[in-house]
Protein backbone atom coordinates (compact mmCIF):
# COMPACT_ATOMS: atom_id res chain seq x y z
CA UNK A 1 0.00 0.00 0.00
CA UNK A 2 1.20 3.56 -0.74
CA UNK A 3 0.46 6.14 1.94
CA UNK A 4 0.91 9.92 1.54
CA UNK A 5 1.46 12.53 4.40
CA UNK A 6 3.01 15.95 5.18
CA UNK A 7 3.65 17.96 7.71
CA UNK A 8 5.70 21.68 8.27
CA UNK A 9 8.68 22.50 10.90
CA UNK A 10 9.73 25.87 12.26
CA UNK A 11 12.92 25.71 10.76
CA UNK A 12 14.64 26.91 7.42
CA UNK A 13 15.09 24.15 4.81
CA UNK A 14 18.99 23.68 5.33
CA UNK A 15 18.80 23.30 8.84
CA UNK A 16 15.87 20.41 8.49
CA UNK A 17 17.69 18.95 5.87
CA UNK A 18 20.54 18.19 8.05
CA UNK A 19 18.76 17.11 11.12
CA UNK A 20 15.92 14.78 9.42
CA UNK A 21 19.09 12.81 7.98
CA UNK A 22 20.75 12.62 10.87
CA UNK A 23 18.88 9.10 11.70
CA UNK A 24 20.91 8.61 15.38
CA UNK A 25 19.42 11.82 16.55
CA UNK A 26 15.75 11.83 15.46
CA UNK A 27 15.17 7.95 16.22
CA UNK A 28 14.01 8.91 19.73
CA UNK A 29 11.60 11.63 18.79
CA UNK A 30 9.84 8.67 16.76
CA UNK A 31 6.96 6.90 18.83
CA UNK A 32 8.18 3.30 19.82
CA UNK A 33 11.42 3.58 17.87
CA UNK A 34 14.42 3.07 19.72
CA UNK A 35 17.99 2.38 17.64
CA UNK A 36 20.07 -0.21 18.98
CA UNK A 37 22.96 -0.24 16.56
CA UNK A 38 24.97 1.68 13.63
CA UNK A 39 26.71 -0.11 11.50
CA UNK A 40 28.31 1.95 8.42
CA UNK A 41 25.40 3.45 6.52
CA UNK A 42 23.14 0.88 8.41
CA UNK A 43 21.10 1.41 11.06
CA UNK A 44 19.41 -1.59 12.98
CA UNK A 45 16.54 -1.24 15.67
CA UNK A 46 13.25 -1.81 17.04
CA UNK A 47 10.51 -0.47 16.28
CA UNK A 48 6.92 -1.56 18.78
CA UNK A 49 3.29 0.09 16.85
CA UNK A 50 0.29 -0.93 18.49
CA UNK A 51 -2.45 -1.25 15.19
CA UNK A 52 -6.48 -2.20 17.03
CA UNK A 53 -5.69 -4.97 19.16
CA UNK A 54 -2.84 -5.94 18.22
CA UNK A 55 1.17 -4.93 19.25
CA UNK A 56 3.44 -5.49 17.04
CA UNK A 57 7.28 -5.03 17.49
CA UNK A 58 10.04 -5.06 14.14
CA UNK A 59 13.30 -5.73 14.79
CA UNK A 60 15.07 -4.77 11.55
CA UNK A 61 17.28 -2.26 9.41
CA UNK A 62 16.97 0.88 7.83
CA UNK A 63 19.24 2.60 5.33
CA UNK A 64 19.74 5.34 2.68
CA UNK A 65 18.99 4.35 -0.90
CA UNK A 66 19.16 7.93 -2.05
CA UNK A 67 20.30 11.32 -0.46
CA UNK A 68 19.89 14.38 -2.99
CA UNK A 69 21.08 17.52 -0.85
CA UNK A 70 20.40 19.96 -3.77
CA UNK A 71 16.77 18.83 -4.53
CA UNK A 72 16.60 17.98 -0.54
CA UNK A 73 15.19 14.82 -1.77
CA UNK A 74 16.03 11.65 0.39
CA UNK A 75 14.91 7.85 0.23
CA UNK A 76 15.12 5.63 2.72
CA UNK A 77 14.41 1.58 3.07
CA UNK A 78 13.42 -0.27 6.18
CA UNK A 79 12.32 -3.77 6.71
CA UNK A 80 11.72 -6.18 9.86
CA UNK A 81 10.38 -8.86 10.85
CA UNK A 82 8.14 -9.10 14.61
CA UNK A 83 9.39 -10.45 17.35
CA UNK A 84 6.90 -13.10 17.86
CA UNK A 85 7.09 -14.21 14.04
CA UNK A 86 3.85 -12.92 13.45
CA UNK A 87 4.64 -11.15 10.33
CA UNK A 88 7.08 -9.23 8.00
CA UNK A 89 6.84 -5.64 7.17
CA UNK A 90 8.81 -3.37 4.68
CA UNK A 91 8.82 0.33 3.59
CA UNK A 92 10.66 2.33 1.16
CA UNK A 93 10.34 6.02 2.52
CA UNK A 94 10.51 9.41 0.33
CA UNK A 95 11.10 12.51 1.62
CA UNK A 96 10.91 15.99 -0.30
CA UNK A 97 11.84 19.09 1.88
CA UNK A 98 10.58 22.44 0.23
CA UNK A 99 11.93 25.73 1.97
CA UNK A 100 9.06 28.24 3.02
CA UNK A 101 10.92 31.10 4.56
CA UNK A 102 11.36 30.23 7.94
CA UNK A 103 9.92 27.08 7.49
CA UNK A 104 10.05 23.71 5.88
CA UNK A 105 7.36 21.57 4.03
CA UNK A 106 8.16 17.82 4.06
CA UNK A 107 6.25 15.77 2.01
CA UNK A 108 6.17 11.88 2.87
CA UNK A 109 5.53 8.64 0.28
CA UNK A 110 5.52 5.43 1.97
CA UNK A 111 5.28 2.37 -0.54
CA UNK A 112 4.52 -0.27 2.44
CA UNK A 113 4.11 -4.43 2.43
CA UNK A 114 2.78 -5.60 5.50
CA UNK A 115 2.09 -9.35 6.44
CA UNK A 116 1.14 -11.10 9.45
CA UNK A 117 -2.18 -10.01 11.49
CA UNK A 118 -1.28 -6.88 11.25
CA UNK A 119 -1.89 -7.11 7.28
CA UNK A 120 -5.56 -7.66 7.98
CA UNK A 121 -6.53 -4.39 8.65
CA UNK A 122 -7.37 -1.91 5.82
CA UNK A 123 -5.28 1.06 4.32
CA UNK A 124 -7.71 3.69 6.31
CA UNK A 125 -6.28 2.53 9.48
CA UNK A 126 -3.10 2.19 8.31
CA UNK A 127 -3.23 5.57 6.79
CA UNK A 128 -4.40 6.80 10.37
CA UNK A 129 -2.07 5.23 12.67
CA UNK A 130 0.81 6.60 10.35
CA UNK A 131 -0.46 10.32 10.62
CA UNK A 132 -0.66 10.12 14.12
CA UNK A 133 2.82 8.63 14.77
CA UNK A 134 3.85 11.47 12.43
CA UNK A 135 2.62 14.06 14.28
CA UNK A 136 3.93 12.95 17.39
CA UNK A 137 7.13 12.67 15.59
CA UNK A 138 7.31 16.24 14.67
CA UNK A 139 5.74 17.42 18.25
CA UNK A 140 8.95 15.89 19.93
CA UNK A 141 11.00 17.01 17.55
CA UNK A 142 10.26 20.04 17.62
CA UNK A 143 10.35 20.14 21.00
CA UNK A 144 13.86 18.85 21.54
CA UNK A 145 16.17 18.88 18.25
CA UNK A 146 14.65 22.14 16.65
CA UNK A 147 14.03 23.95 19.81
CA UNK A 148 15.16 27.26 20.00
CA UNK A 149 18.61 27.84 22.42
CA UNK A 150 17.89 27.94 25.73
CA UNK A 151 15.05 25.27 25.35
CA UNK A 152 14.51 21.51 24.23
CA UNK A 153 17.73 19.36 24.65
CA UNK A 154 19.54 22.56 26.09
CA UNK A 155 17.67 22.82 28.90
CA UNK A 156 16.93 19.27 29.45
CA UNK A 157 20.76 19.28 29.99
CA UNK A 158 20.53 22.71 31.71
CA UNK A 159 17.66 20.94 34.04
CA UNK A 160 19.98 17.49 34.69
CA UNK A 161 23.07 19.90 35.74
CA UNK A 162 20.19 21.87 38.21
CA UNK A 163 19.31 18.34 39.68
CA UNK A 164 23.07 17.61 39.87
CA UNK A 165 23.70 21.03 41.88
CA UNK A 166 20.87 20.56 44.12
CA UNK A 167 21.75 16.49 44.84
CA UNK A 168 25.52 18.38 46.03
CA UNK A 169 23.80 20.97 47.83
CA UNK A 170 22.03 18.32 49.37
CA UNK A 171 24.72 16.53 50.12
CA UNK A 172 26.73 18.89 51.33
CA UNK A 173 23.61 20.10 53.45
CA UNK A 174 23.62 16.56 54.77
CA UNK A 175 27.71 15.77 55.42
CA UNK A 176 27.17 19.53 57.52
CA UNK A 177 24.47 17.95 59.92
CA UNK A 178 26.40 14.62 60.70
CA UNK A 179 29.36 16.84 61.53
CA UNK A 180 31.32 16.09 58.36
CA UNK A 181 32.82 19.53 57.55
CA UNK A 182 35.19 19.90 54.49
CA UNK A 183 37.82 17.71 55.92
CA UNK A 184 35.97 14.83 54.75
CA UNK A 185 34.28 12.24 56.07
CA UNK A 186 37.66 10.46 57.48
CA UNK A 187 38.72 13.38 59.36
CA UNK A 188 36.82 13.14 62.79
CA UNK A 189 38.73 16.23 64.55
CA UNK A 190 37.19 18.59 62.27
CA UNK A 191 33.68 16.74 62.10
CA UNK A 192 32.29 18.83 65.12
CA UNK A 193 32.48 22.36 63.50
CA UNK A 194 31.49 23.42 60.02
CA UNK A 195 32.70 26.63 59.51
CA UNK A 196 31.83 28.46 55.97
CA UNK A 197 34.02 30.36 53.95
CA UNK A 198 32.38 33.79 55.77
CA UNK A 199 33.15 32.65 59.41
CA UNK A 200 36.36 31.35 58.70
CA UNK A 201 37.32 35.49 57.48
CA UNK A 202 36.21 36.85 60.97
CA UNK A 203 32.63 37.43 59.15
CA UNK A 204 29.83 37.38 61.91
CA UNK A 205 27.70 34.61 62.32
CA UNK A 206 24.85 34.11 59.74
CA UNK A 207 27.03 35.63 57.26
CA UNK A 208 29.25 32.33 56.01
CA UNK A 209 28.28 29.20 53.92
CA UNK A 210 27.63 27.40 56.87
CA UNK A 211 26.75 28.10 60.62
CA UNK A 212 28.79 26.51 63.43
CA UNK A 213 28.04 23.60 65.38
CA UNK A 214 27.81 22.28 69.19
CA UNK A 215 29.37 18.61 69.91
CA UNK A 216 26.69 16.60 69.45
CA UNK A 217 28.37 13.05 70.44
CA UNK A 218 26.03 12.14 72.89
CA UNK A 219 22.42 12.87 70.94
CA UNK A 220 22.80 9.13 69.18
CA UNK A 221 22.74 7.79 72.87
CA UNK A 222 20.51 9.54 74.41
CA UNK A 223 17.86 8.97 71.43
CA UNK A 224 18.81 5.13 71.67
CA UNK A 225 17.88 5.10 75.18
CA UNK A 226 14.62 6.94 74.91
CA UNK A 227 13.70 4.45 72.22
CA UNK A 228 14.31 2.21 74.52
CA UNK A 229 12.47 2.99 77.66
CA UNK A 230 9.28 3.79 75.99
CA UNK A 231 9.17 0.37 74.66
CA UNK A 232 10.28 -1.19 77.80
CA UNK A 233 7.42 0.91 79.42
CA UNK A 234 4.72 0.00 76.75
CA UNK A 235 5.70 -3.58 76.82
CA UNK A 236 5.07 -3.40 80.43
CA UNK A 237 1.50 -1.77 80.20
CA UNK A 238 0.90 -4.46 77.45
CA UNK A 239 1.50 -7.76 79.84
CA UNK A 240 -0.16 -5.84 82.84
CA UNK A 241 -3.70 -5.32 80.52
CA UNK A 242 -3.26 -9.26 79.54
CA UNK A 243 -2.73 -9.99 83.47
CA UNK A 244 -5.92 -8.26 84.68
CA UNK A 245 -8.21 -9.58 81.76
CA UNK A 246 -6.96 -12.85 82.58
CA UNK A 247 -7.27 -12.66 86.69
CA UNK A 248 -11.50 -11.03 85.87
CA UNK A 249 -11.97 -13.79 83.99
CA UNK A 250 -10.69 -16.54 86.01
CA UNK A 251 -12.30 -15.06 89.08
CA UNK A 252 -15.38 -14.74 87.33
């Protein structure tokens, strides 16, 4: 079956050009596709499409038959087989990129065989399930590889270094309050005091990194043997409940 789609992205017509045939960093942005190896021009993976009932997942190859920078024409051939042996399915993919200003028109042919269980539903569904995958394809992508600086895969990195920053502040927050100062761990002369980099210059209290810190060597003991007297006394209330239910009843 032949199925026909386009769709636009917010980007001039070099810049798409170079990113849609850059298969290693699109093949997340595509719904269920994940790429598991590259070998020369080849590029094997997975690929998991749920079509009614049924989930299907390809394990195959995909590679360029045709890459036409000047007409920004590009053809591409994929085929698996499913996991389960429930079917074959191929595709040879063409892609024309027209520039419109700012933007880029990409018009899709897919000449697709299908077999299996999959095979038995009709080009209309086919059709459909395509043009949705497609359009989540160029939501993500647009919202990660084209984003504008300062966004998409920028910030996700930005984001991962703020977690990073805030997992050491955290840390560091932590080492302070079990009396690790910046010694280290091993050093247990300096572990009572954390002094910040304002104290330690004469700076008044409240104004360094850290505040100082009392000797707290004997909290873990005391809080061990608090622990342990209220259970001592509850276990004691427990057996003398149990003795006077049992004495009623017996003199009863």
């Amino acid at each position: 079956m032949e199925l026909a789609h386009e769709f636009t992205v917010n980007t001039p017509v070099g810049r798409a050009w170079a990113v849609l045939t850059d298969i290693e960093r699109i093949a997340p942005c595509m719904p269920g596709a994940e790429l598991t190896e590259v070998d020369g021009d080849t590029y094997h993976g997975l690929v998991k499409v749920k079509v009614g009932p049924i989930t299907a997942q390809y394990k195959g190859t995909a590679s360029f038959v045709e890459k036409d920078e000047a007409a920004h024409r590009v053809v591409l051939k994929a085929a698996g087989r499913d996991a389960r042996g429930q079917g074959n399915a191929s595709a040879m993919v063409t892609a024309v990129m027209t520039g419109q200003g700012q933007e880029t028109k990409v018009a899709i042919t897919t000449d697709m065989t299908v077999s299996g269980r999959v095979a038995q539903f009709g080009r209309g569904v086919m059709a459909d399930i395509t043009a949705r995958l497609l359009q989540q394809f160029v939501d993500n992508l647009e919202a990660t590889v084209l984003a504008p600086p300062g966004t998409g895969e920028s910030a996700a990195a930005a984001g991962a270094a703020g977690v990073g920053a805030a997992a050491g502040a955290g840390a560091a927050s932590a080492a302070g309050d079990t009396g690790v100062g910046a010694a280290g761990a091993g050093d247990a002369g300096a572990a009572n005091v954390t002094v910040g980099a304002g104290a330690a210059a004469g700076d008044p209290p409240g104004t360094g990194a850290a505040v100082p810190r009392p000797h707290t060597e004997g909290e873990p003991v005391r809080v061990v043997g608090l622990v342990l007297r209220s259970a001592a006394r509850r276990t004691g209330q427990f057996f003398a409940r149990l003795f006077h239910r049992l004495t009623g009843r017996h003199q009863g």
